[in-house]
C-alpha atoms as a PDB file:
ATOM      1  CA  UNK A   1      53.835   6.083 -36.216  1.00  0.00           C
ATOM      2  CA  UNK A   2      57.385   5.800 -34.776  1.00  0.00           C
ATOM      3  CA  UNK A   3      58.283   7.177 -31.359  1.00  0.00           C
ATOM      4  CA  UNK A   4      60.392   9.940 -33.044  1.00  0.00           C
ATOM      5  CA  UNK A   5      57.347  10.928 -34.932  1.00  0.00           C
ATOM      6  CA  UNK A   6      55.313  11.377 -32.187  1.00  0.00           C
ATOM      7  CA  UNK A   7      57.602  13.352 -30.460  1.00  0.00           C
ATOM      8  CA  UNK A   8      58.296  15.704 -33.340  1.00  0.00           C
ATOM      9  CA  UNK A   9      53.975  16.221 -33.960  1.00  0.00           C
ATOM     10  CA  UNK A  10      53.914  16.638 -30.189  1.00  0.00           C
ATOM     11  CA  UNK A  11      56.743  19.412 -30.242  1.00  0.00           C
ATOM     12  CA  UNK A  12      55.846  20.930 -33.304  1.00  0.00           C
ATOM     13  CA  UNK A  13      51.560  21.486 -32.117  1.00  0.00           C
ATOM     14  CA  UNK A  14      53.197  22.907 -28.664  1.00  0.00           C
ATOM     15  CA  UNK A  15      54.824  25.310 -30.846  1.00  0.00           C
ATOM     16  CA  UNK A  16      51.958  26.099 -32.605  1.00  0.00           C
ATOM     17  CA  UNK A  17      49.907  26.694 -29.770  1.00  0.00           C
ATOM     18  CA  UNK A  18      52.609  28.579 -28.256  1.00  0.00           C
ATOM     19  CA  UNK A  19      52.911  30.851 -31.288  1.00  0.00           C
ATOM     20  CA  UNK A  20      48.907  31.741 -31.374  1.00  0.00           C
ATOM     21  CA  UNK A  21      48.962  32.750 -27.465  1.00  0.00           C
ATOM     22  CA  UNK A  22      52.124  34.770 -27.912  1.00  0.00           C
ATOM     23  CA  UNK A  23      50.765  36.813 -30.695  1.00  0.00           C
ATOM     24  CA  UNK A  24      47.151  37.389 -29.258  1.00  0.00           C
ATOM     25  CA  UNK A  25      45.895  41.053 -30.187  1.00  0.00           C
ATOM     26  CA  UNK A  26      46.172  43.648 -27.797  1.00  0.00           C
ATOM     27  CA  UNK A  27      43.251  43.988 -25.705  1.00  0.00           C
ATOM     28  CA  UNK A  28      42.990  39.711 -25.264  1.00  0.00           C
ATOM     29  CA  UNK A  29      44.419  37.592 -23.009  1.00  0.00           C
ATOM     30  CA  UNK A  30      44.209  33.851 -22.491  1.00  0.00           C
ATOM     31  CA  UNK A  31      44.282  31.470 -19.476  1.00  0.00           C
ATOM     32  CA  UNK A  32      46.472  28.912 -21.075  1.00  0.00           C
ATOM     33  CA  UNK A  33      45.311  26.189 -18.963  1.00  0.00           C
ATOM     34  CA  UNK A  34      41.997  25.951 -19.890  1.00  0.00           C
ATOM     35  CA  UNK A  35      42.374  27.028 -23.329  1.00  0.00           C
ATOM     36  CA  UNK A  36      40.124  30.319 -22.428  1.00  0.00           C
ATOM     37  CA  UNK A  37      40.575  33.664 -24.422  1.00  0.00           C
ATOM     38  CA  UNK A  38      39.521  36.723 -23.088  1.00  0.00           C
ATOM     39  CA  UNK A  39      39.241  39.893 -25.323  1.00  0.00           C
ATOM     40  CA  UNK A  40      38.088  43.201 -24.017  1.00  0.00           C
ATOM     41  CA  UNK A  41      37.886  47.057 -24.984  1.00  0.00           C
ATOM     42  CA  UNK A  42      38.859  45.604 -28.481  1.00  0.00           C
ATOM     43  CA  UNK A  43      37.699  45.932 -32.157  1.00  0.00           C
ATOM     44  CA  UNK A  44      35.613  42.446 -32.596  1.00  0.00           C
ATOM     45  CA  UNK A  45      35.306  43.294 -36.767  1.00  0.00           C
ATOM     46  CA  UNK A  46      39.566  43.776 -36.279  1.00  0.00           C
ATOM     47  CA  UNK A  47      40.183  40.976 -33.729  1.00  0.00           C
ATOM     48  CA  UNK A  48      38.340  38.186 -34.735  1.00  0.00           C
ATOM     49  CA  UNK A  49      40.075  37.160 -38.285  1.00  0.00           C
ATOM     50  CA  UNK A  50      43.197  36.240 -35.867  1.00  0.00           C
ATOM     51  CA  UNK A  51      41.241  33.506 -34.377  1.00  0.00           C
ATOM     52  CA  UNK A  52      40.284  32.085 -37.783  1.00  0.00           C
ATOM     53  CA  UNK A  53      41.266  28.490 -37.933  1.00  0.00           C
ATOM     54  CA  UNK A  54      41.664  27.636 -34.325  1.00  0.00           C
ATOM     55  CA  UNK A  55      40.409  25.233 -31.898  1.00  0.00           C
ATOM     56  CA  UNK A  56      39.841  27.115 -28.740  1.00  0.00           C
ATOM     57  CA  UNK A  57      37.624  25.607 -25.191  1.00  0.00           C
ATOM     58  CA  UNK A  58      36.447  29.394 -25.044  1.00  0.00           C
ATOM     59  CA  UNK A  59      36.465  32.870 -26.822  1.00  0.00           C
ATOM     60  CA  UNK A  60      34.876  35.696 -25.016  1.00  0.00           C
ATOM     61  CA  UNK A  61      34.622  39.490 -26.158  1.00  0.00           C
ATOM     62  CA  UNK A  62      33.204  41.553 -23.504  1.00  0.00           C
ATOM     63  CA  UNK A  63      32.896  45.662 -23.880  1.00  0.00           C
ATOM     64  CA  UNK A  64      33.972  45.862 -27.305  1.00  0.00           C
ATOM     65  CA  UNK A  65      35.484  49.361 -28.384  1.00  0.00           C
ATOM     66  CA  UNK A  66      32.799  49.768 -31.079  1.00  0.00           C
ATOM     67  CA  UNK A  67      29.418  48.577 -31.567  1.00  0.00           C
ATOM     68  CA  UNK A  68      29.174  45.137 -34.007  1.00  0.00           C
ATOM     69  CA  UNK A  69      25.646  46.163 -35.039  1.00  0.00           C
ATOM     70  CA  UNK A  70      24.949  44.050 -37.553  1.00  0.00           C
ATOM     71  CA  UNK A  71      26.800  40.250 -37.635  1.00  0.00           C
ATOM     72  CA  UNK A  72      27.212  39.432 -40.832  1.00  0.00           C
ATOM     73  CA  UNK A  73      29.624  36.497 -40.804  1.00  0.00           C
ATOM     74  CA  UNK A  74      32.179  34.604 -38.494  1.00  0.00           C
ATOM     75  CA  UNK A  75      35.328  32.796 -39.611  1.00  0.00           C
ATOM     76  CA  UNK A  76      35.605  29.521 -39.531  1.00  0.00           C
ATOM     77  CA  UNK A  77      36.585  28.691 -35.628  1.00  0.00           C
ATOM     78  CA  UNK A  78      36.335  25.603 -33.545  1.00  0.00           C
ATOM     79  CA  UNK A  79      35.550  26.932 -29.899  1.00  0.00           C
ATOM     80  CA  UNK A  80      32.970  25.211 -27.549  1.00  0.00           C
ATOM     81  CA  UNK A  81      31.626  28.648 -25.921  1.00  0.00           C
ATOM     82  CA  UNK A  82      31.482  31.536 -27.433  1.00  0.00           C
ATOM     83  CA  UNK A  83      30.512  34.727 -25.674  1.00  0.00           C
ATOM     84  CA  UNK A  84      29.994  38.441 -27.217  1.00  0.00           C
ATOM     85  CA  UNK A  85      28.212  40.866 -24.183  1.00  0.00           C
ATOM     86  CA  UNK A  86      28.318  44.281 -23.895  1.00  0.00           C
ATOM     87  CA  UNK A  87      29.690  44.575 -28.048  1.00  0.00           C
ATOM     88  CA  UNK A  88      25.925  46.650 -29.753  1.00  0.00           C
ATOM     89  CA  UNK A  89      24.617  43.955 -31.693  1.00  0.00           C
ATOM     90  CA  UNK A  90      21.487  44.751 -33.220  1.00  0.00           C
ATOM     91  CA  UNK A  91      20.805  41.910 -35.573  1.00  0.00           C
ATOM     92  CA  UNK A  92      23.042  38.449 -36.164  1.00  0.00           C
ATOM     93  CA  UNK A  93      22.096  37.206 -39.784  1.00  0.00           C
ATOM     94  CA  UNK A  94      20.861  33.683 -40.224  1.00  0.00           C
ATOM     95  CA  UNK A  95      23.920  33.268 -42.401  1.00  0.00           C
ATOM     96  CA  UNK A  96      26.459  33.383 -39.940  1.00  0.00           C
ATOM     97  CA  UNK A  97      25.754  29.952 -38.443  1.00  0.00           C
ATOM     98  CA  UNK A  98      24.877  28.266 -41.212  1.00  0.00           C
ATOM     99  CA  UNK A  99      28.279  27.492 -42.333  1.00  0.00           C
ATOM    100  CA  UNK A 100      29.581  24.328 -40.680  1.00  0.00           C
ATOM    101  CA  UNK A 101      33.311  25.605 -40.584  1.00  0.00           C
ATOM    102  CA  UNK A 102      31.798  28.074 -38.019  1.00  0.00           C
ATOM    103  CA  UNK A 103      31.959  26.249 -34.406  1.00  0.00           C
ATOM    104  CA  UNK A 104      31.313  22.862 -35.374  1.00  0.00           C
ATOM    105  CA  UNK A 105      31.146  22.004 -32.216  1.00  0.00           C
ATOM    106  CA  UNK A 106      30.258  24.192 -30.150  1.00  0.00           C
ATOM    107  CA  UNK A 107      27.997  24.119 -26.920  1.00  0.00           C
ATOM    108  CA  UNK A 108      27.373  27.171 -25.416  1.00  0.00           C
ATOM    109  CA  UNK A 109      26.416  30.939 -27.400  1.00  0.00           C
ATOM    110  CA  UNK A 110      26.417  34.077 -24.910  1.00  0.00           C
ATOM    111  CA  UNK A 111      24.911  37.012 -26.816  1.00  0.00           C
ATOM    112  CA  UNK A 112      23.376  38.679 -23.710  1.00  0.00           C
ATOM    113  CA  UNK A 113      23.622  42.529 -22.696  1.00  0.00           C
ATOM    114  CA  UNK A 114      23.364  43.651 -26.559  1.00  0.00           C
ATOM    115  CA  UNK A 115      20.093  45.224 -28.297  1.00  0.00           C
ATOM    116  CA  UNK A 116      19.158  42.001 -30.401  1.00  0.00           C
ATOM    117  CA  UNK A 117      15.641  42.277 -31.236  1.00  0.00           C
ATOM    118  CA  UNK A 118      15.325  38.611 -33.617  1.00  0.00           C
ATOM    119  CA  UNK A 119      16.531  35.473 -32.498  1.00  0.00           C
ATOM    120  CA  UNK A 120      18.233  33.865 -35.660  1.00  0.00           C
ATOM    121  CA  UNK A 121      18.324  30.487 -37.103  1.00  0.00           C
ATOM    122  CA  UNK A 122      21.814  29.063 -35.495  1.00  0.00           C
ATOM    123  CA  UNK A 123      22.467  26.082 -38.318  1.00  0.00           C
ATOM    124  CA  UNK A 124      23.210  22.620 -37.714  1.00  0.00           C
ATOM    125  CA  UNK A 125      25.073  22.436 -34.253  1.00  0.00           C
ATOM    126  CA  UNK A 126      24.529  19.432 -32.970  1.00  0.00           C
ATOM    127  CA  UNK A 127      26.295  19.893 -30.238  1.00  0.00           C
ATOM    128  CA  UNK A 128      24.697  23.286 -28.941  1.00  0.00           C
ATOM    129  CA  UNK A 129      22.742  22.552 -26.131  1.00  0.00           C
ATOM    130  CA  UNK A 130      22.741  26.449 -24.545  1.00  0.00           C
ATOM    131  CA  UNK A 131      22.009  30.027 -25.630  1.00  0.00           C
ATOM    132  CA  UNK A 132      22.073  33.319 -23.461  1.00  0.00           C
ATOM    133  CA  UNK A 133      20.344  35.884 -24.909  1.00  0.00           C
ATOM    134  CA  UNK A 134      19.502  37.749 -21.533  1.00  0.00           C
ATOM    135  CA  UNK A 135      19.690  41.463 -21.592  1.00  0.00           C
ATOM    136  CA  UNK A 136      18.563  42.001 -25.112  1.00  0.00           C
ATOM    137  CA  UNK A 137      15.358  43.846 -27.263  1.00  0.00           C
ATOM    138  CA  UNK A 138      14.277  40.030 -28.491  1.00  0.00           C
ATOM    139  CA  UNK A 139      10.248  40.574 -30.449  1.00  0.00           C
ATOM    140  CA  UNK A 140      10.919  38.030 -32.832  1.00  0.00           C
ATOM    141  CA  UNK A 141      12.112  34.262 -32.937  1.00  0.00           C
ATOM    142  CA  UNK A 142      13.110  33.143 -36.336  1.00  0.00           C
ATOM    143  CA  UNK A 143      11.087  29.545 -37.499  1.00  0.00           C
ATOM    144  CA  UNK A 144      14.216  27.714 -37.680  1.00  0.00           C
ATOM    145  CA  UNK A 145      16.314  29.168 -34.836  1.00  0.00           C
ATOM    146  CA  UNK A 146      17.238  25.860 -33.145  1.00  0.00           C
ATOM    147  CA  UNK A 147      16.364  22.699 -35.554  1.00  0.00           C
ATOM    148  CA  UNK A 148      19.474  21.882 -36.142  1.00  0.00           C
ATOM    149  CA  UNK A 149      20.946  21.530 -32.283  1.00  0.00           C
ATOM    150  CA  UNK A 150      19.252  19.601 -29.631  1.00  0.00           C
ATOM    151  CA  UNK A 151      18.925  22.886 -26.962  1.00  0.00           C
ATOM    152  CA  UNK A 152      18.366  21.928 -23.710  1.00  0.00           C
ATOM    153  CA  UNK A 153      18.691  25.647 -22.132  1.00  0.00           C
ATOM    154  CA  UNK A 154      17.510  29.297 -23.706  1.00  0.00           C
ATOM    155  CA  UNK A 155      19.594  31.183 -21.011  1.00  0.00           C
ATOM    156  CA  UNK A 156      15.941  33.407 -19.303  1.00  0.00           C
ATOM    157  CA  UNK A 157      15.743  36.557 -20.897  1.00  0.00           C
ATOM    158  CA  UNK A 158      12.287  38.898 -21.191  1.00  0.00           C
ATOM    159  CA  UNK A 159      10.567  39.697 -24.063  1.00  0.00           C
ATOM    160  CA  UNK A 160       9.887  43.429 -24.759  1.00  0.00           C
ATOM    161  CA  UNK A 161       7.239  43.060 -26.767  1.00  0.00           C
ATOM    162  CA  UNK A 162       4.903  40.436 -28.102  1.00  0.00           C
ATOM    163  CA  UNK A 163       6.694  37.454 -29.649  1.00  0.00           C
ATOM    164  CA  UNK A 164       5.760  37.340 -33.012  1.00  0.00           C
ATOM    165  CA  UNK A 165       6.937  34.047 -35.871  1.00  0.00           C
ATOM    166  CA  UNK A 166       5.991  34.323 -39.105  1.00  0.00           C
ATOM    167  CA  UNK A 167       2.835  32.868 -40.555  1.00  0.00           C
ATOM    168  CA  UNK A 168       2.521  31.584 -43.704  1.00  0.00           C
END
């Protein structure tokens, strides 16, 4: 690739990542060195399509405006942490990480201070290494929740009742 390539690639990504801080919803805001994004008092269901397709360090909702309850599905996003506390969740369907568009590579997942009461199945992440799931209602731990990452830390969180995993 020629030198005036490069430089055109070069200006037109800084453009690009220009464009996608400028126009973050309202209610997020993004530390542009680090390549954090911080959304909070927001709409996740509203304000997490304008994230689809990016490559972000971190994306963080904290306090969301409404309660997710039930998470059904996740665009595809490339982020290495990904946090949702304080939002309602009740329940995050096995589906969600079991498309590969959704954080290839991510590390970290910070689900605590909701009212999860099953731990899901998170997919292949191979990169996933720690989950915080402190602060929930967790009774159940589904069979296949981590065999497809190589977890090194479940963030400590109590159990409110009896863990129970299916038997067959």
């Amino acid at each position: 690739m020629s030198s005036f390539n490069t430089r055109i690639t070069i200006f037109i990504f800084a453009i690009l990542i220009t464009h996608v801080f400028v126009t973050l919803p309202n209610g997020c805001d993004e530390n542009k060195t680090y390549g954090f994004v911080y959304c909070s008092n927001v709409s996740f269901h509203d304000t997490i399509e304008h994230f689809r397709g990016l490559t972000l360090d971190s994306l963080d909702f904290t306090y969301c405006s409404e309660p997710i309850g039930r998470l059904q599905s996740l665009p595809p996003i490339n982020l290495k942490e990904f946090t949702i506390n304080y939002c309602g969740i009740t329940e995050i369907d096995d589906a969600v990480f079991a498309d590969v568009s959704v954080m290839p590579d991510v590390e970290v997942l910070d689900f605590a201070y909701n009212n999860i009461t099953k731990v899901p199945s998170f997919g292949v992440k191979p990169y996933l290494t720690n989950i915080k799931l402190r602060h929930n209602l967790l009774t159940e731990i589904n069979d296949s929740a981590f065999s497809g990452s190589r977890l090194l830390i479940i963030d400590n969180f109590v159990f409110t009742q009896t863990l129970t995993t299916p038997t067959y």
